[in-house]
Protein backbone atom coordinates (compact mmCIF):
# COMPACT_ATOMS: atom_id res chain seq x y z
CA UNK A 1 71.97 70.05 -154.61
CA UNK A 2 68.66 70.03 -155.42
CA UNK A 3 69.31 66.63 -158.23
CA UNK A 4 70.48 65.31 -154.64
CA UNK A 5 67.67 65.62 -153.15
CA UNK A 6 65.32 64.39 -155.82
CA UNK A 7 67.41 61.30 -155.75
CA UNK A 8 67.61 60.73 -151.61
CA UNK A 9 65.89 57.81 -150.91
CA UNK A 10 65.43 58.81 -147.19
CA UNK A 11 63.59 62.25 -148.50
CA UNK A 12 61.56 60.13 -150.81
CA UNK A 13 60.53 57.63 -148.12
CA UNK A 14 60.14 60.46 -145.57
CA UNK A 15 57.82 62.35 -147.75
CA UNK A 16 55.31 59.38 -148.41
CA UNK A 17 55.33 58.58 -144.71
CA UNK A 18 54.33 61.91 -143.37
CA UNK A 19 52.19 62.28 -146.00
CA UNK A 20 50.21 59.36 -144.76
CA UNK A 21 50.66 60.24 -141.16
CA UNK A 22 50.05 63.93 -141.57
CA UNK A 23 46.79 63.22 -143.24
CA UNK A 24 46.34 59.94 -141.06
CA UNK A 25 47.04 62.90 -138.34
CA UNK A 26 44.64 65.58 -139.47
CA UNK A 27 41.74 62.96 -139.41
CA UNK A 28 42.31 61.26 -136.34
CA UNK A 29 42.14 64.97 -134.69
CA UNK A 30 38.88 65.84 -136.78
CA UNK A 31 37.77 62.54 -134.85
CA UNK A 32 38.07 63.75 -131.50
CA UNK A 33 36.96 67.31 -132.37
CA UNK A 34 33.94 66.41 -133.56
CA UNK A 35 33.41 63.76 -130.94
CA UNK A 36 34.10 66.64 -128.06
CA UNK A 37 31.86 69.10 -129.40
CA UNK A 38 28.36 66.31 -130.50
CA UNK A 39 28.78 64.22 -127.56
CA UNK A 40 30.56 67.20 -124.68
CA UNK A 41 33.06 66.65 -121.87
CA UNK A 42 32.01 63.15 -120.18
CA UNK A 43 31.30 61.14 -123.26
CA UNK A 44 35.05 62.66 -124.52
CA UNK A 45 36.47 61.56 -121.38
CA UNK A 46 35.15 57.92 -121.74
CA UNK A 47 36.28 57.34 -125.36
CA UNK A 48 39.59 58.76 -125.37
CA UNK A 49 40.14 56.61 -122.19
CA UNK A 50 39.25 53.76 -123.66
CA UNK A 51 41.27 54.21 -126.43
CA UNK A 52 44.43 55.23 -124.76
CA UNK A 53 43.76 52.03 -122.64
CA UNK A 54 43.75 50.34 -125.69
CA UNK A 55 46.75 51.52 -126.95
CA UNK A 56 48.51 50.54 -123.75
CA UNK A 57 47.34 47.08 -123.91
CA UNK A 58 48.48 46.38 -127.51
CA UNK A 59 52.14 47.76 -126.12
CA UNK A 60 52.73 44.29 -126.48
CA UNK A 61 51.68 44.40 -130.70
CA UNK A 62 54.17 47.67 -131.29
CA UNK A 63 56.72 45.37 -130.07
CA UNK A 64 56.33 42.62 -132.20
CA UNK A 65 55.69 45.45 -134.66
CA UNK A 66 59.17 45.81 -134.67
CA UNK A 67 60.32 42.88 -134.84
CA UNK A 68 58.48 42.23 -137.56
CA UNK A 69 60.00 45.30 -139.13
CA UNK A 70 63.34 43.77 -138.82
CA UNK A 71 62.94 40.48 -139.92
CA UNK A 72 60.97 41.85 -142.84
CA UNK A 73 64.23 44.55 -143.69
CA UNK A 74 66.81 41.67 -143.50
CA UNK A 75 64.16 39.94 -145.99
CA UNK A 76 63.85 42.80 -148.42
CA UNK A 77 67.65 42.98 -148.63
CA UNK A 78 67.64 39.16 -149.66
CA UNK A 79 64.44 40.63 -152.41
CA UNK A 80 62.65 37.44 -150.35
CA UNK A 81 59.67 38.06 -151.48
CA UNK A 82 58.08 34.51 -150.55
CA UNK A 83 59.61 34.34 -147.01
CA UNK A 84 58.16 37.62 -146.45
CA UNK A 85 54.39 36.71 -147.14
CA UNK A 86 55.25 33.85 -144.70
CA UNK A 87 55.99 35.89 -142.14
CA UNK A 88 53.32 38.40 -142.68
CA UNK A 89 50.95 35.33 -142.31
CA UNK A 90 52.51 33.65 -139.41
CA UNK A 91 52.38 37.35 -137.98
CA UNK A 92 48.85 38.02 -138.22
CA UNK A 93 47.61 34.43 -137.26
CA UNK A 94 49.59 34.61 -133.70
CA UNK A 95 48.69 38.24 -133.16
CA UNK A 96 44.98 37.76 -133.88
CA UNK A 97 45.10 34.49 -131.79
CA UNK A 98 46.63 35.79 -128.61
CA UNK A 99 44.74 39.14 -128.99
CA UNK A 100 41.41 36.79 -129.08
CA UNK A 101 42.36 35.45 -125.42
CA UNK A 102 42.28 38.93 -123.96
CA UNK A 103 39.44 40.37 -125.75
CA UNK A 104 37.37 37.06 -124.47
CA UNK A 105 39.18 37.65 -120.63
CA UNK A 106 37.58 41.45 -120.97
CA UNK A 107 34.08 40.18 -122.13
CA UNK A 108 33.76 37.89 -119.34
CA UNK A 109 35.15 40.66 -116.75
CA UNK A 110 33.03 43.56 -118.24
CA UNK A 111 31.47 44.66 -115.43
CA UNK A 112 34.31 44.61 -113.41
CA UNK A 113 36.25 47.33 -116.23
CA UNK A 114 33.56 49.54 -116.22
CA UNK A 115 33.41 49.94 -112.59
CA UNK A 116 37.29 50.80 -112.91
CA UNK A 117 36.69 53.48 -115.58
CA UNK A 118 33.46 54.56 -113.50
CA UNK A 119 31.02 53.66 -116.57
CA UNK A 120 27.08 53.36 -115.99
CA UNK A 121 27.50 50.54 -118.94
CA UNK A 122 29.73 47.95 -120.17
CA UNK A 123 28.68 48.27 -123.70
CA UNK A 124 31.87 50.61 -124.33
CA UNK A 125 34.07 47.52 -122.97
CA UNK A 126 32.34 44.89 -125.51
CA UNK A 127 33.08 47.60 -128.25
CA UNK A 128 36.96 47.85 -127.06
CA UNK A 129 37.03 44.49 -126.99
CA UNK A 130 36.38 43.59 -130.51
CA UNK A 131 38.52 46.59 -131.36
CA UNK A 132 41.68 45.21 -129.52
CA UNK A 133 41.83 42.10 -131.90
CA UNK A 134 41.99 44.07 -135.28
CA UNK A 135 43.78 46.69 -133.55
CA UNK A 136 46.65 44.52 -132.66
CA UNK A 137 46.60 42.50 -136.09
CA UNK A 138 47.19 46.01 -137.64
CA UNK A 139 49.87 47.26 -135.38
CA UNK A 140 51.69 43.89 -136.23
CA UNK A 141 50.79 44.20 -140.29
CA UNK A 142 52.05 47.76 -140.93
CA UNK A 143 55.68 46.31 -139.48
CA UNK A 144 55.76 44.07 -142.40
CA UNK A 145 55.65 47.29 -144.57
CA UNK A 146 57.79 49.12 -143.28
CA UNK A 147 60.37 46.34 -143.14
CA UNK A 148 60.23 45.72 -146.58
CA UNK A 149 60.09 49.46 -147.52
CA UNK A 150 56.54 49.78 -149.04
CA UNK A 151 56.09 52.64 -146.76
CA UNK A 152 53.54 53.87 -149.69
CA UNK A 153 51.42 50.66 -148.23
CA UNK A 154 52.35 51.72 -144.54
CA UNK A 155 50.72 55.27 -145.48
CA UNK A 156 47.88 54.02 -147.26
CA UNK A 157 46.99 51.76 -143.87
CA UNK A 158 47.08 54.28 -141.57
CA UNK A 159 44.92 57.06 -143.98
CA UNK A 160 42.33 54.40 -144.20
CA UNK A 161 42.45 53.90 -141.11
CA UNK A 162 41.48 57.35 -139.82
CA UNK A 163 39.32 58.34 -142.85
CA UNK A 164 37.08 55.33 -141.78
CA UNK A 165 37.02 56.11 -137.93
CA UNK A 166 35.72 59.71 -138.91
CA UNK A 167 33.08 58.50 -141.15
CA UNK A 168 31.87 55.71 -138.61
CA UNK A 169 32.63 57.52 -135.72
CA UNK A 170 31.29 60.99 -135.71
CA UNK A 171 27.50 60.09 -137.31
CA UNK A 172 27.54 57.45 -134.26
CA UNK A 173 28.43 59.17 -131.06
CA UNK A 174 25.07 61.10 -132.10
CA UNK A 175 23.48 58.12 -131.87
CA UNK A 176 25.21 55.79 -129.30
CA UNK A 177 27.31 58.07 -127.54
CA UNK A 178 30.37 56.37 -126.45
CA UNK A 179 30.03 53.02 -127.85
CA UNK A 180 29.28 54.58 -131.24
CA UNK A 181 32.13 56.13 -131.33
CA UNK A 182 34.18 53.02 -130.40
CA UNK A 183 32.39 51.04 -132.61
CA UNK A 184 34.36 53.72 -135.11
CA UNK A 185 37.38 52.43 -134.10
CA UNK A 186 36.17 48.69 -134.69
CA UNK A 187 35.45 49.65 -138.12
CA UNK A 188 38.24 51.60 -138.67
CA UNK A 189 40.66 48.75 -137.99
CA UNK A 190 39.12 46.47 -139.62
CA UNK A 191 39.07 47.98 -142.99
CA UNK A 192 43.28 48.63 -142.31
CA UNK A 193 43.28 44.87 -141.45
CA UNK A 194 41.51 43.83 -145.08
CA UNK A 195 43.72 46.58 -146.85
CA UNK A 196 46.57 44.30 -145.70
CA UNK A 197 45.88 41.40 -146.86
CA UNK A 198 45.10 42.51 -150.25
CA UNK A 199 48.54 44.38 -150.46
CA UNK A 200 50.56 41.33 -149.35
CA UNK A 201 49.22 39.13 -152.24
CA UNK A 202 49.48 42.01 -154.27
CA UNK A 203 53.62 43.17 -153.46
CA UNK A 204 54.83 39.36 -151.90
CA UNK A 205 52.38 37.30 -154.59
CA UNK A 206 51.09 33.66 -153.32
CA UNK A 207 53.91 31.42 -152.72
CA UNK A 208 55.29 31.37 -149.14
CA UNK A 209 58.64 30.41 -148.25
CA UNK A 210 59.41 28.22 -145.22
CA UNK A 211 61.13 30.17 -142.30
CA UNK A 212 63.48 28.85 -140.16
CA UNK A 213 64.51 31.59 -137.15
CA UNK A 214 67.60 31.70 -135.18
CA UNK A 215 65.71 31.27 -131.40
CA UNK A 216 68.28 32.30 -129.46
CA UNK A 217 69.47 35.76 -131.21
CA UNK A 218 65.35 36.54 -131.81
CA UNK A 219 64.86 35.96 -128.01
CA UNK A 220 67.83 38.50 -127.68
CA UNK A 221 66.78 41.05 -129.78
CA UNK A 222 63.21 41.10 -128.36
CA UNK A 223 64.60 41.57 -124.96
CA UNK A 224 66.36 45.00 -125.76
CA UNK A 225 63.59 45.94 -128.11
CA UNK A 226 60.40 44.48 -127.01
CA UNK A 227 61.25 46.38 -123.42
CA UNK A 228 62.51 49.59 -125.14
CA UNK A 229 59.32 50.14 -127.24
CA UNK A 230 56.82 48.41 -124.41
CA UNK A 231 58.15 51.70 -122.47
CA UNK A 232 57.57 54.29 -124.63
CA UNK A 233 54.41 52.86 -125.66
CA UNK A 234 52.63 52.51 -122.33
CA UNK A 235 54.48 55.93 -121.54
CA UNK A 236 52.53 57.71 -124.42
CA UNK A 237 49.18 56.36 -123.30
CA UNK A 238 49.02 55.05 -119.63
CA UNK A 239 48.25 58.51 -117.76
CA UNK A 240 44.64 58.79 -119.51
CA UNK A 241 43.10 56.07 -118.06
CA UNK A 242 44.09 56.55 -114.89
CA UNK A 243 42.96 59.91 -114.22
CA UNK A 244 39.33 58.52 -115.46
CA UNK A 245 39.61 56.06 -112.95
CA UNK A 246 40.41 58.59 -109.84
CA UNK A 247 38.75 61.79 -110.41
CA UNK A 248 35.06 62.89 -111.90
CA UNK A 249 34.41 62.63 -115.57
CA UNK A 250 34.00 66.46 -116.52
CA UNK A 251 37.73 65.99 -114.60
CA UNK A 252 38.62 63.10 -116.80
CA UNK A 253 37.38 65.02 -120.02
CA UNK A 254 39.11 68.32 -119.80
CA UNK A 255 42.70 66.12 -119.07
CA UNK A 256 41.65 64.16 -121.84
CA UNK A 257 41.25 67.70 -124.35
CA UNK A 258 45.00 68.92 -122.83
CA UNK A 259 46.19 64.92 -123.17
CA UNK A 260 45.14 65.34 -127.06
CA UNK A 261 46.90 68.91 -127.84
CA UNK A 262 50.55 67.39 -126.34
CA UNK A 263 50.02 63.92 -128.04
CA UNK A 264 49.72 66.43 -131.28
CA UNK A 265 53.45 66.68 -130.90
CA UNK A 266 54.01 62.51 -130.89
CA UNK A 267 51.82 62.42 -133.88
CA UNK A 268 53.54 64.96 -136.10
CA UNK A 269 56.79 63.20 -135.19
CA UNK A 270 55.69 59.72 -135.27
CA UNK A 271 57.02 59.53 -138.86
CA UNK A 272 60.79 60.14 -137.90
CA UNK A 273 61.19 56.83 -135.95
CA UNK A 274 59.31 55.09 -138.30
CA UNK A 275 62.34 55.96 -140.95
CA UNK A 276 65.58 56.05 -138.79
CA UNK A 277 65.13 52.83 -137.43
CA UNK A 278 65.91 50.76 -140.95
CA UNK A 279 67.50 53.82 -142.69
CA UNK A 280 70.56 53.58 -139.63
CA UNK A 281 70.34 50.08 -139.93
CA UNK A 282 71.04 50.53 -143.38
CA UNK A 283 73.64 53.10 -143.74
CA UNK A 284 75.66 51.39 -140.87
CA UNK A 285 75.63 48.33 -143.13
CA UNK A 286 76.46 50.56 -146.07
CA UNK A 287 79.65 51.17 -143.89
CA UNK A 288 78.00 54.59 -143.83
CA UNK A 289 78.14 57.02 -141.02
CA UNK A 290 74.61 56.89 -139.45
CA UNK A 291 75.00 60.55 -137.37
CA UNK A 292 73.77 62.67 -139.97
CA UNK A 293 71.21 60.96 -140.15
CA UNK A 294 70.62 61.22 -136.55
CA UNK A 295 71.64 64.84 -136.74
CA UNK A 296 68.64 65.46 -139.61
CA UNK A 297 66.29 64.01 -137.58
CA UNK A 298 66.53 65.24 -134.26
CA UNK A 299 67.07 68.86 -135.37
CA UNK A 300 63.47 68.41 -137.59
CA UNK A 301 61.74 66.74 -133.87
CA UNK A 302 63.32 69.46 -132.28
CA UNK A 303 61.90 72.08 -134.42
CA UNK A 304 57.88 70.48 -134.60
CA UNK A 305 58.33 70.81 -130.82
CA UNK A 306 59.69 74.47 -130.31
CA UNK A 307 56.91 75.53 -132.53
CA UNK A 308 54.31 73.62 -130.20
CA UNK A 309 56.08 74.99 -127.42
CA UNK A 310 55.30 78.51 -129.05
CA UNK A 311 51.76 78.17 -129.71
CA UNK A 312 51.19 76.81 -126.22
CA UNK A 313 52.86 79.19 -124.27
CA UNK A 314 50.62 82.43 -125.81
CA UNK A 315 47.52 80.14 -127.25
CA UNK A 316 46.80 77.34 -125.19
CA UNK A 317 43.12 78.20 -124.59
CA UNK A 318 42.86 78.80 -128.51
CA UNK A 319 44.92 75.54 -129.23
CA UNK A 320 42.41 73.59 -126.85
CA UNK A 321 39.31 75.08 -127.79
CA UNK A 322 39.59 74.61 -131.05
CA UNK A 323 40.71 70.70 -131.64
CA UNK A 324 38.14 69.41 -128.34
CA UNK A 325 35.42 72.66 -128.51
CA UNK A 326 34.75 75.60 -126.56
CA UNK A 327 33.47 73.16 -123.53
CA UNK A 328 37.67 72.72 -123.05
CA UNK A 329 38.42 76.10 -122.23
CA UNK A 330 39.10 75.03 -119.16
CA UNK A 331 41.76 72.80 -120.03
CA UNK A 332 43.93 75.45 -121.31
CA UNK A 333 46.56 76.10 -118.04
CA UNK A 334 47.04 71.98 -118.54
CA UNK A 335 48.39 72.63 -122.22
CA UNK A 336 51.88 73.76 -121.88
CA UNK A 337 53.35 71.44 -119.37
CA UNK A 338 51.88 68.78 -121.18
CA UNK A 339 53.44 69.38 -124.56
CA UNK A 340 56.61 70.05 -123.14
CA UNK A 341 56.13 66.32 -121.45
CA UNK A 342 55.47 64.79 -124.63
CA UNK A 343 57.95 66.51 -126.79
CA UNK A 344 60.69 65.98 -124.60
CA UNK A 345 59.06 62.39 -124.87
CA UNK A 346 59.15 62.11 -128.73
CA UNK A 347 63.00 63.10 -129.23
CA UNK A 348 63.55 60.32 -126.97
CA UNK A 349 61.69 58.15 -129.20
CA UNK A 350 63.23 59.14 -132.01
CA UNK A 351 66.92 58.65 -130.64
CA UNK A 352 66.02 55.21 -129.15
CA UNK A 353 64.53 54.29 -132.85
CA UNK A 354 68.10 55.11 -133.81
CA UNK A 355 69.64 53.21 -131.32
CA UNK A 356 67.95 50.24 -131.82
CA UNK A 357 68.62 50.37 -135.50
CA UNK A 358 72.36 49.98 -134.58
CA UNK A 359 71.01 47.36 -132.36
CA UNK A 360 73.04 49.82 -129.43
CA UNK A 361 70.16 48.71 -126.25
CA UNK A 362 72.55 50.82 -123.33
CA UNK A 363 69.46 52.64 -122.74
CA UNK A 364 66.58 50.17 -122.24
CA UNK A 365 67.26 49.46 -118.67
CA UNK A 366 67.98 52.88 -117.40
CA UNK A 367 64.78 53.74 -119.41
CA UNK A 368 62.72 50.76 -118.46
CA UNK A 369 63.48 51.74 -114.67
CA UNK A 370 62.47 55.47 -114.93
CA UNK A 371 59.36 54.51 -116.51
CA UNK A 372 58.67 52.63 -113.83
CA UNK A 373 59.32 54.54 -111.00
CA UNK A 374 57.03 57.82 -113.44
CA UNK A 375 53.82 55.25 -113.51
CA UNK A 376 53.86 54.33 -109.80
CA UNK A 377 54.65 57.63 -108.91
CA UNK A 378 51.21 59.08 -111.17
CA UNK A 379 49.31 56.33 -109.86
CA UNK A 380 50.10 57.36 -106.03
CA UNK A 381 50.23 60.95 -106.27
CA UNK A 382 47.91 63.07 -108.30
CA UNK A 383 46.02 65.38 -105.90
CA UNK A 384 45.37 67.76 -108.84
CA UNK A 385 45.57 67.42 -112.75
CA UNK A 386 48.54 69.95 -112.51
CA UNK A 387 50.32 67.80 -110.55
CA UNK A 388 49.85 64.56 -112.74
CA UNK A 389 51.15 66.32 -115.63
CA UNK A 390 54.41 67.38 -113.50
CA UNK A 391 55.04 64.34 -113.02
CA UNK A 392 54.95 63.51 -116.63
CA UNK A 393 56.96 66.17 -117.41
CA UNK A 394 59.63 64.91 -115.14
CA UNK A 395 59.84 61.63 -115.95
CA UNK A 396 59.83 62.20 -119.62
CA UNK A 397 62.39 64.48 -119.12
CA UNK A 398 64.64 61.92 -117.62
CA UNK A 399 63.81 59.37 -120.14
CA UNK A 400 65.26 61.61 -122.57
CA UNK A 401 68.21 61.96 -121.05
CA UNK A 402 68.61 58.04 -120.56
CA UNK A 403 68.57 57.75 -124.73
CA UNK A 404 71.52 60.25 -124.71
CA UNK A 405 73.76 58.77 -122.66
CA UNK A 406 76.49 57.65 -124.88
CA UNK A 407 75.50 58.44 -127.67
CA UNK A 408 78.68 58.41 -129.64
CA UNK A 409 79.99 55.66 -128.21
CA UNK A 410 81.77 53.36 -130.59
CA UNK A 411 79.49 49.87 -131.05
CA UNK A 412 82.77 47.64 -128.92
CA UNK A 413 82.19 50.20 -126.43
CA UNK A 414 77.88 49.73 -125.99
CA UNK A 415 77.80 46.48 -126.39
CA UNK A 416 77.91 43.53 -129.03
CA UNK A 417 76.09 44.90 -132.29
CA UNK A 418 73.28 41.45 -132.60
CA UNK A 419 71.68 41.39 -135.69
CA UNK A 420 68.51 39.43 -136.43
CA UNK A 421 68.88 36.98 -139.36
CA UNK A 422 65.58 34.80 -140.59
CA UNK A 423 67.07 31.58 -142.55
CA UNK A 424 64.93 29.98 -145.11
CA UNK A 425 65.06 26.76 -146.91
């Protein structure tokens, strides 16, 4: 048994992923404790609003992320080493390109985004800005490692990543406030972004391979995926920004410090979709059964969440106070319904990542349309913070239960099983 384990390749894999992200994990939560308690409630409020805003506007760069991911895995199997450095440089040229446009748009419009997030200054916007271009560039980089398996390079991206936004970060909210610790985040990203180019020459070497891509089955594939993870993604991270926008920023902050405990649950899961998606794909072409695998990792999601649920339920003024400061006590009746939301949220994650592996997409739609009817629904109605977060918990609820439904179908029986091929000459 335990020569079985030493030899699993998913244990292996799993192991140097949430090492990285556990660590990745720890950091990025030292970076908004420390912010919370040198630069107090408001300042809190306006960074992690501009960051979750960020994160919903590079919804766009998870999606190609995975795309990416795919290509890259059909790649690795072919040990195409030159077609993938191809791809990792068409990948980062486009990304960076398009992100570019935006990040000029939001310059221009400045003023006009830091009346929505009710900011005295637009100097937090400028920051964002920048930090949208590297930030989508890395979101679209780490899918070429974890397509081709170096999920040792996928670690070492996002550790760098968070080390450097707590060293930046945290000196310069003393200083700047806000747009120091932003300018964190600028830094932070593009380090990751450098790392990545030295590892591609390093694992894929120099030459590049010309790619030639089936348009009609990539344009089918993004459909189902592109809208599957553009859901989640702007589901993990839209609610933020919008309560800075309606109610006052000591408001904003302590929803912020309650956001931050439940989005401790997504983070210490974030590693399990990261590895079903490529291990199902693999097993199922193995001609290996795929639900233990599924099994494994739902049952370790389910158990990260009933311990949060735990801690919540008897702690959450300790839990609050002591990742965003004592200045968050208040948040504390916000903590429970809120983790509940996003762990409910996460296992849906992770069963969609498994899904998608076995390119099954039944749930996309159903999902896509409760997502849609949870953000106009926040956006409408939120006379208190209690009731936001109900309406979080619902709708995450019920986007669970869309990635369930079927879930042992037979592939004839969801749908044609598409898989994305890259051809190169």
């Amino acid at each position: 048994m335990i020569a079985r384990l030493r030899k699993s390749e998913l244990l292996r894999h799993g192991a140097i992923v949430f090492a990285g992200v556990a660590l990745a994990s720890v950091l990025n939560y030292l970076y908004y404790m420390l912010i919370g308690r040198r630069a107090g409630v408001e300042v809190y409020g306006v960074v992690t609003s501009l960051a979750s805003a960020l994160f919903v506007l590079s919804a766009p760069a998870i999606v190609v992320q995975l795309i990416v991911a795919r290509l890259a895995s059909d790649l690795e199997t072919r040990g195409d080493v030159a077609a993938i450095r191809k791809l990792a440089d068409i990948a980062t040229l486009w990304t960076g390109g398009v992100a570019a446009i935006f990040a000029v748009a939001a310059l221009i419009a400045r003023d006009a985004l830091a009346g929505f997030f009710n900011l005295e200054s637009s100097e937090p916007i400028v920051v964002s800005a920048v930090a949208f271009v590297f930030l989508a560039v890395v979101f679209v980089q780490r899918g070429i490692f974890q397509g081709s398996h170096r999920f040792g390079d996928l670690s070492a991206s996002v550790a760098i990543d968070a080390t450097t936004k707590v060293c930046v970060g945290v000196p310069l909210v003393g200083l700047l406030g806000a747009s120091g610790a932003l300018l964190g985040l600028v830094t932070s990203q593009v380090m990751a972004c450098g790392y990545s180019f030295i590892a591609f020459r390093a694992r894929f070497g120099r030459l590049r391979a010309p790619l030639a891509l089936d348009r009609k089955l990539i344009a089918r594939v993004v459909s189902h995926v592109g809208l599957g993870q553009l859901t989640f993604t702007v589901l993990m991270f839209y609610d933020v920004p919008l309560i800075k926008h309606s109610f006052d920023a000591r408001s904003a902050g302590l929803y912020a410090a309650a956001a931050l405990v439940g989005r401790a649950v997504l983070s210490a899961i974030s590693f399990v979709p990261t590895l079903v998606m490529p291990k199902a794909t693999a097993r199922a072409a193995a001609g290996h059964s795929p639900l233990p695998l599924l099994g494994a990792a739902v049952a370790l999601s389910a158990g990260i969440v009933a311990s949060a649920v735990i801690i919540s339920t008897f702690a959450p003024r300790f839990v609050v106070t002591l990742i965003a400061g004592r200045a968050f006590g208040e948040a504390a009746p916000l903590v429970l319904p809120y983790v509940v939301a996003s762990g409910a949220l996460s296992i849906a994650n992770v069963v969609a990542a498994y899904k998608m592996g076995l390119h099954r997409y039944d749930f996309v739609l159903p999902a896509l349309a409760v997502g849609i009817v949870e953000v106009l629904t926040f956006a409408a109605w939120h006379p208190t913070l209690a009731a936001a977060i109900v309406v979080l918990l619902v709708g995450h609820i019920a986007i669970l239960c869309t990635t369930l439904f079927r879930l042992n179908a037979p592939a004839d029986a969801v749908g044609r099983i598409d898989s994305v091929q890259v051809i190169t000459s």
